[in-house]
C-alpha atoms as a PDB file:
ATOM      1  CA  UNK A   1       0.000   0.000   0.000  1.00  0.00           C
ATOM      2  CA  UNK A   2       2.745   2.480   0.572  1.00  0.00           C
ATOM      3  CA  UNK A   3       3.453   5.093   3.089  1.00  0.00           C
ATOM      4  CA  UNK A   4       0.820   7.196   4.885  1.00  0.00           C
ATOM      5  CA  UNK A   5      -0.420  10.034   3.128  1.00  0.00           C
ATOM      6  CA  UNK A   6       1.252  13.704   3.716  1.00  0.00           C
ATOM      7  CA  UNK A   7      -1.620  15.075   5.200  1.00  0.00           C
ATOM      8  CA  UNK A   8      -1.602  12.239   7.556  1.00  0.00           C
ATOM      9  CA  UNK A   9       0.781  12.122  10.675  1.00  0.00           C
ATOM     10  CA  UNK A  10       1.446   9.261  12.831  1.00  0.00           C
ATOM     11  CA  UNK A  11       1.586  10.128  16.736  1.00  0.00           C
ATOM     12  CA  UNK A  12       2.496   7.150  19.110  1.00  0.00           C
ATOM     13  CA  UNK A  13       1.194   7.457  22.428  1.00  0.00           C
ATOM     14  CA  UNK A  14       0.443   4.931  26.139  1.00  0.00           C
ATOM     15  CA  UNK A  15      -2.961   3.546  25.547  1.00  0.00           C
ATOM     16  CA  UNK A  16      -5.541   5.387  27.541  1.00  0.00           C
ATOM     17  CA  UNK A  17      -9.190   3.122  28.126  1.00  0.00           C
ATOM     18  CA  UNK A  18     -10.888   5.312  25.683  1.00  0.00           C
ATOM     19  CA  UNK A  19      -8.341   3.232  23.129  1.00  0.00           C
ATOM     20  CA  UNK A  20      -9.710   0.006  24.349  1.00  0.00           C
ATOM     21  CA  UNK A  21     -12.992   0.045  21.481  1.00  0.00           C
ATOM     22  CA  UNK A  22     -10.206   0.368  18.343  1.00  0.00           C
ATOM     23  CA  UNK A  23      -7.746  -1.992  19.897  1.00  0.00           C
ATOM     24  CA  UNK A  24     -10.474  -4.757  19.396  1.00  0.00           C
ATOM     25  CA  UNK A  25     -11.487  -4.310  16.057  1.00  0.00           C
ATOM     26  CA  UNK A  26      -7.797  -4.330  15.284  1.00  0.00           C
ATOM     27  CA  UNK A  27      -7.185  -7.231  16.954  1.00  0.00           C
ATOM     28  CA  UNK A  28      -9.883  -8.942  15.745  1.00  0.00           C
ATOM     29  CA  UNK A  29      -9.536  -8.375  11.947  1.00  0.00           C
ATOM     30  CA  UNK A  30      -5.478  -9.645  12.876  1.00  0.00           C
ATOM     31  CA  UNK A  31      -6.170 -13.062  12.354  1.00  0.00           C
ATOM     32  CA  UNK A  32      -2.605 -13.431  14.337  1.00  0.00           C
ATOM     33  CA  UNK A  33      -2.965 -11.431  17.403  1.00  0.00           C
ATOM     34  CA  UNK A  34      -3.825 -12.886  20.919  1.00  0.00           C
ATOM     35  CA  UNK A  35      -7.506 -12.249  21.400  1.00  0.00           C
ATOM     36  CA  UNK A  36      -7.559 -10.104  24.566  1.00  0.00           C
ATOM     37  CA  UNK A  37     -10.276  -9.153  26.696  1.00  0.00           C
ATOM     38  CA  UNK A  38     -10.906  -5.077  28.290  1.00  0.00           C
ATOM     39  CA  UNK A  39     -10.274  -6.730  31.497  1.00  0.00           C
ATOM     40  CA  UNK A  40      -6.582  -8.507  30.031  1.00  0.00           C
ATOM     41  CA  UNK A  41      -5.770  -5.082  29.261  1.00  0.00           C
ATOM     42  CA  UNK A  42      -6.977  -3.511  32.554  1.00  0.00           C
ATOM     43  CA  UNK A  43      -4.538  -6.180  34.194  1.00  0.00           C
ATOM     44  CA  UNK A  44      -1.810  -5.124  32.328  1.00  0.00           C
ATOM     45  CA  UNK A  45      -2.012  -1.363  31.964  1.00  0.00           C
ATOM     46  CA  UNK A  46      -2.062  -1.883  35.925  1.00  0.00           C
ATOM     47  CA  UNK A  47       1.110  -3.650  36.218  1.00  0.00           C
ATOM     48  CA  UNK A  48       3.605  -1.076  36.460  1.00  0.00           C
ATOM     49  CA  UNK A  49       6.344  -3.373  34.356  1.00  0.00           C
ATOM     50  CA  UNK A  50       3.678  -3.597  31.560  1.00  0.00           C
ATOM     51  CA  UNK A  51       3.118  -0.538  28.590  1.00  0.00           C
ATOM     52  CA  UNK A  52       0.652  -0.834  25.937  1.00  0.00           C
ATOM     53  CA  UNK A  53       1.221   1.743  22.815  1.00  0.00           C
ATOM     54  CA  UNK A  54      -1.199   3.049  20.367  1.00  0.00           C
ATOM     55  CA  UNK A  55      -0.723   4.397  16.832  1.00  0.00           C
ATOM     56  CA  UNK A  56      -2.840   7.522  16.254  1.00  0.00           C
ATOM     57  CA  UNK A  57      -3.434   8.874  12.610  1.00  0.00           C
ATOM     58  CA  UNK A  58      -3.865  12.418  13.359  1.00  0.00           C
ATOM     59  CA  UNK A  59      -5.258  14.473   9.946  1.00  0.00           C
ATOM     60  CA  UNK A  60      -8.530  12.365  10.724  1.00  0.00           C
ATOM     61  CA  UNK A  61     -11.299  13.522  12.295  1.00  0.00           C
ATOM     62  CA  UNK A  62     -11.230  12.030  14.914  1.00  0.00           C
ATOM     63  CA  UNK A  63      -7.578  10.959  14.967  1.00  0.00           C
ATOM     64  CA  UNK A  64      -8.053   7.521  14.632  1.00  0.00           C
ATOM     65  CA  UNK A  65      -5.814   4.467  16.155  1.00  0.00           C
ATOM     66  CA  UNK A  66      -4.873   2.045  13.678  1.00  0.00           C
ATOM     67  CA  UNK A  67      -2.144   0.053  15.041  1.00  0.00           C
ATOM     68  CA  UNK A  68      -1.132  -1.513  19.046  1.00  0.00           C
ATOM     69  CA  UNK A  69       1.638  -3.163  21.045  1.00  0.00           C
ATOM     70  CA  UNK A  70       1.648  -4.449  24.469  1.00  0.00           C
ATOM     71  CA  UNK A  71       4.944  -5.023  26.203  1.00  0.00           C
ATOM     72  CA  UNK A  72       6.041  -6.679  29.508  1.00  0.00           C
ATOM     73  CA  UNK A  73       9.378  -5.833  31.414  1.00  0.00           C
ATOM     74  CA  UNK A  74      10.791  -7.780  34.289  1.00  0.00           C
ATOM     75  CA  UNK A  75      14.016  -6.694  35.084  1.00  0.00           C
ATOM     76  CA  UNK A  76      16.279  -6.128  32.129  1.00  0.00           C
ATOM     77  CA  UNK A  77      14.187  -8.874  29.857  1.00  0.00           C
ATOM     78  CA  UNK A  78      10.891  -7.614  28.250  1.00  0.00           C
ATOM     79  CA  UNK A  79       8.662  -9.702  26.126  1.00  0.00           C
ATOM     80  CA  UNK A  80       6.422  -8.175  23.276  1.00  0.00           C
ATOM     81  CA  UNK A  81       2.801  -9.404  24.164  1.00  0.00           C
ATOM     82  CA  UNK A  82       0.903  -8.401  20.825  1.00  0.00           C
ATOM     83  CA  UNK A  83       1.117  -6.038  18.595  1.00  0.00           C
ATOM     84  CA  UNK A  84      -1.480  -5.687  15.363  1.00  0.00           C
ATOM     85  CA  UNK A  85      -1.952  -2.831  13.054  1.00  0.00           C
ATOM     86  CA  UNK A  86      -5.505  -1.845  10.939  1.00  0.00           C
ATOM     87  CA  UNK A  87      -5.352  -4.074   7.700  1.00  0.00           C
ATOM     88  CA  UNK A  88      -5.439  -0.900   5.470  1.00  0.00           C
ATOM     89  CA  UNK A  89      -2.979   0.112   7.060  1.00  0.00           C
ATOM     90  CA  UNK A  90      -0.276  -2.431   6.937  1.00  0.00           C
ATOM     91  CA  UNK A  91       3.054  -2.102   5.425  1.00  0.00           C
ATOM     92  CA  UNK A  92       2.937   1.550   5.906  1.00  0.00           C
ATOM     93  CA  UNK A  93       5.679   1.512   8.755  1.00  0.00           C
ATOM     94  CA  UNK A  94       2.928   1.501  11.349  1.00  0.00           C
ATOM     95  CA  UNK A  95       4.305  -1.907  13.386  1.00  0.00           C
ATOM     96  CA  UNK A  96       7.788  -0.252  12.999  1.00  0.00           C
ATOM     97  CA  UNK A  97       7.301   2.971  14.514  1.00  0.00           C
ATOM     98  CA  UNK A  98       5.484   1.134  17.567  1.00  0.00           C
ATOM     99  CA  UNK A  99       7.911  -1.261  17.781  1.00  0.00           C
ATOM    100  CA  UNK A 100      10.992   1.661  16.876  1.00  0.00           C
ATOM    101  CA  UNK A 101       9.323   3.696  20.260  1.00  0.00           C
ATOM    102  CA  UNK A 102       8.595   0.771  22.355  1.00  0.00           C
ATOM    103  CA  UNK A 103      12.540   0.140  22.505  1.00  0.00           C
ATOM    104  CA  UNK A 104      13.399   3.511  23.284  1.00  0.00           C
ATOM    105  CA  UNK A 105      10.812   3.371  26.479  1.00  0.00           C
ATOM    106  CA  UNK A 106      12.064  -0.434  27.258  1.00  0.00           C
ATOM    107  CA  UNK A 107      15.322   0.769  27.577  1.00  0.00           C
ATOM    108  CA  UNK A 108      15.271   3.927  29.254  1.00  0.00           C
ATOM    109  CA  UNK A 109      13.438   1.047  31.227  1.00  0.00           C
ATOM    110  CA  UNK A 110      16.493  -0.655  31.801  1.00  0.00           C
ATOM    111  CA  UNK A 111      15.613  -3.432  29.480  1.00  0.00           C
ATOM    112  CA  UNK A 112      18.648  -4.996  27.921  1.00  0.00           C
ATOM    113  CA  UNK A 113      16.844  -7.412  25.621  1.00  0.00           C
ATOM    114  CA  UNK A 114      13.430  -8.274  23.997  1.00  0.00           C
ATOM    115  CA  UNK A 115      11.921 -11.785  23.896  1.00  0.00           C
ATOM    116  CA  UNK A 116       8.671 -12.613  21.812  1.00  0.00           C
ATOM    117  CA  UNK A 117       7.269 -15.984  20.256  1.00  0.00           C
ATOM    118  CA  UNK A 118       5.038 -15.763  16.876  1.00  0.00           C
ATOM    119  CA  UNK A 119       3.313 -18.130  15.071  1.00  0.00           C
ATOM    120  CA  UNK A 120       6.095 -20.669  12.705  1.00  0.00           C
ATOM    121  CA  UNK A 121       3.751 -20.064   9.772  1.00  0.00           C
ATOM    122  CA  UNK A 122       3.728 -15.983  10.182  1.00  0.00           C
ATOM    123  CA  UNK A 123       6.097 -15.449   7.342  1.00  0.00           C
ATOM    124  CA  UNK A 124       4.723 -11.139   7.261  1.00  0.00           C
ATOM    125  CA  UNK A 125       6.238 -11.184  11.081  1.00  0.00           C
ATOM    126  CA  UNK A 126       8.867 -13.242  10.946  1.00  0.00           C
ATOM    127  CA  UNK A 127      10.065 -11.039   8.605  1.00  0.00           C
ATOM    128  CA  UNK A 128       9.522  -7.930  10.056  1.00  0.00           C
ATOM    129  CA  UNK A 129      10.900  -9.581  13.387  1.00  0.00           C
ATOM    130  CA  UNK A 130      14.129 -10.508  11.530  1.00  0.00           C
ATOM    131  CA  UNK A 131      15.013  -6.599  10.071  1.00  0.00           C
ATOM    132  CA  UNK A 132      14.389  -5.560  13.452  1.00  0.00           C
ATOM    133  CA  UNK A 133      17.182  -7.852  14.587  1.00  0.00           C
ATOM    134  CA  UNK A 134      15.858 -10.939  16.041  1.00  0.00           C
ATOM    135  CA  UNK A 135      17.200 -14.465  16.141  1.00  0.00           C
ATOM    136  CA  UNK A 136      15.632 -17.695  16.576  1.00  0.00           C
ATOM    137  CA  UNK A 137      16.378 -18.927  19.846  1.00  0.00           C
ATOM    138  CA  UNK A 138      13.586 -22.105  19.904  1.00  0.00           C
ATOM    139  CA  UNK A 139      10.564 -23.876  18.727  1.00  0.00           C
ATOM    140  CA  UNK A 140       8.017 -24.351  20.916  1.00  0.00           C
ATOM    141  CA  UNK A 141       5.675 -27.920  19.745  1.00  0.00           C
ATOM    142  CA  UNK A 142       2.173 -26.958  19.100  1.00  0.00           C
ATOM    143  CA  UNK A 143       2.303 -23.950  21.323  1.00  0.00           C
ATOM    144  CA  UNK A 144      -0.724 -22.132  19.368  1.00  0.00           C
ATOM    145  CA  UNK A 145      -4.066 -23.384  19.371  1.00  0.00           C
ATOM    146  CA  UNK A 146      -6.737 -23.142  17.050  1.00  0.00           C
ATOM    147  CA  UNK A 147      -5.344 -24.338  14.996  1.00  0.00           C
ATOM    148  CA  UNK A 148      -2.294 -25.871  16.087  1.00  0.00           C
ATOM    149  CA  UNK A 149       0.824 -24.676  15.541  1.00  0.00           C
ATOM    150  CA  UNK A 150       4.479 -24.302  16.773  1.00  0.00           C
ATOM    151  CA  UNK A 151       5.569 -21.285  18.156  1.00  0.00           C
ATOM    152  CA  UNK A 152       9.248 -19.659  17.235  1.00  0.00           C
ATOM    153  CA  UNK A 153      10.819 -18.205  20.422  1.00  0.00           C
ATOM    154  CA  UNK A 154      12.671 -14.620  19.318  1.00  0.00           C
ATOM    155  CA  UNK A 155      14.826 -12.486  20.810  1.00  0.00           C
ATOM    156  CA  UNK A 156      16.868  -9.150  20.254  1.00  0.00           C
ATOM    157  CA  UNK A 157      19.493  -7.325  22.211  1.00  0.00           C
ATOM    158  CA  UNK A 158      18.334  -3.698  23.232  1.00  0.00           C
ATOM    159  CA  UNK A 159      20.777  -0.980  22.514  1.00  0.00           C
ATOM    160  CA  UNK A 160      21.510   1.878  24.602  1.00  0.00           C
ATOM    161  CA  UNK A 161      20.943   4.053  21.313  1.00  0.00           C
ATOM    162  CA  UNK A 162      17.498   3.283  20.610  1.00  0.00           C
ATOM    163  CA  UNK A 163      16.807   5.415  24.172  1.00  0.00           C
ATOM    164  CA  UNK A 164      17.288   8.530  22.140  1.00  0.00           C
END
């Protein structure tokens, strides 16, 4: 599809409750995304490790949010939860900017590295996953249900850099 338009501008911002309505229709036309509940994101915008981003198309009226990723730190290891972006507006550098922002917070975090697993048959992520940096580290057996599938267990080394 290309890049958002000119008059568009991407903002990427915490997700606020009010998000909660666009996250789900998201989610659930991402045939690949964990189906979460409002109260699975209650429990994690709670936790004070956890940080759930939103992409915002301003130049729409309203500014709409087209894109989400939900991240969990312990220590210096975080672990990307989900992350989904509106199909029309895939492959517009949407999942990169969350992802490109998320670091920056994880890190001035203190997080050192990023962990995630993804469906084996996900070739649109894997990709994605594997320009951002990540390596296979394993496979878990029919992690996935519905249907069943093995899960590939990724991971990245944060870089002090990507704070700035």
């Amino acid at each position: 599809m290309g890049a958002l338009s000119h008059s568009a501008r991407l903002r990427i911002e915490l997700f606020s409750h009010h998000a909660f309505e666009a996250i789900v229709k998201i989610q659930n036309s991402s045939a690949q995304a964990a189906a979460w509940s409002e109260a699975d994101y209650q429990r994690l915008t709670a936790d004070p490790e956890a940080m759930v981003l939103v992409a915002v198309l301003e130049g729409t009226t309203p500014p709409e949010i087209i894109g989400f990723a939900a991240f969990h730190r312990v220590g210096e290891e975080a672990e990307l939860w989900n992350l989904a972006v509106a199909p029309q507006h895939r492959r517009q550098g949407v999942a990169k900017a969350l992802f490109q922002e998320a670091c920056r917070r994880l890190v001035r975090a203190g997080a050192t590295r990023l962990f995630l697993e993804v469906r084996a048959s996900n070739a649109p992520a894997l990709a994605f996953y594997r320009a951002a940096g990540f390596k296979t580290l394993t496979r878990r057996k029919e992690y996935y249900q519905n249907p069943n599938e093995d899960a590939l267990v990724l991971a990245c080394q944060l870089v002090p850099e990507l704070a700035n």
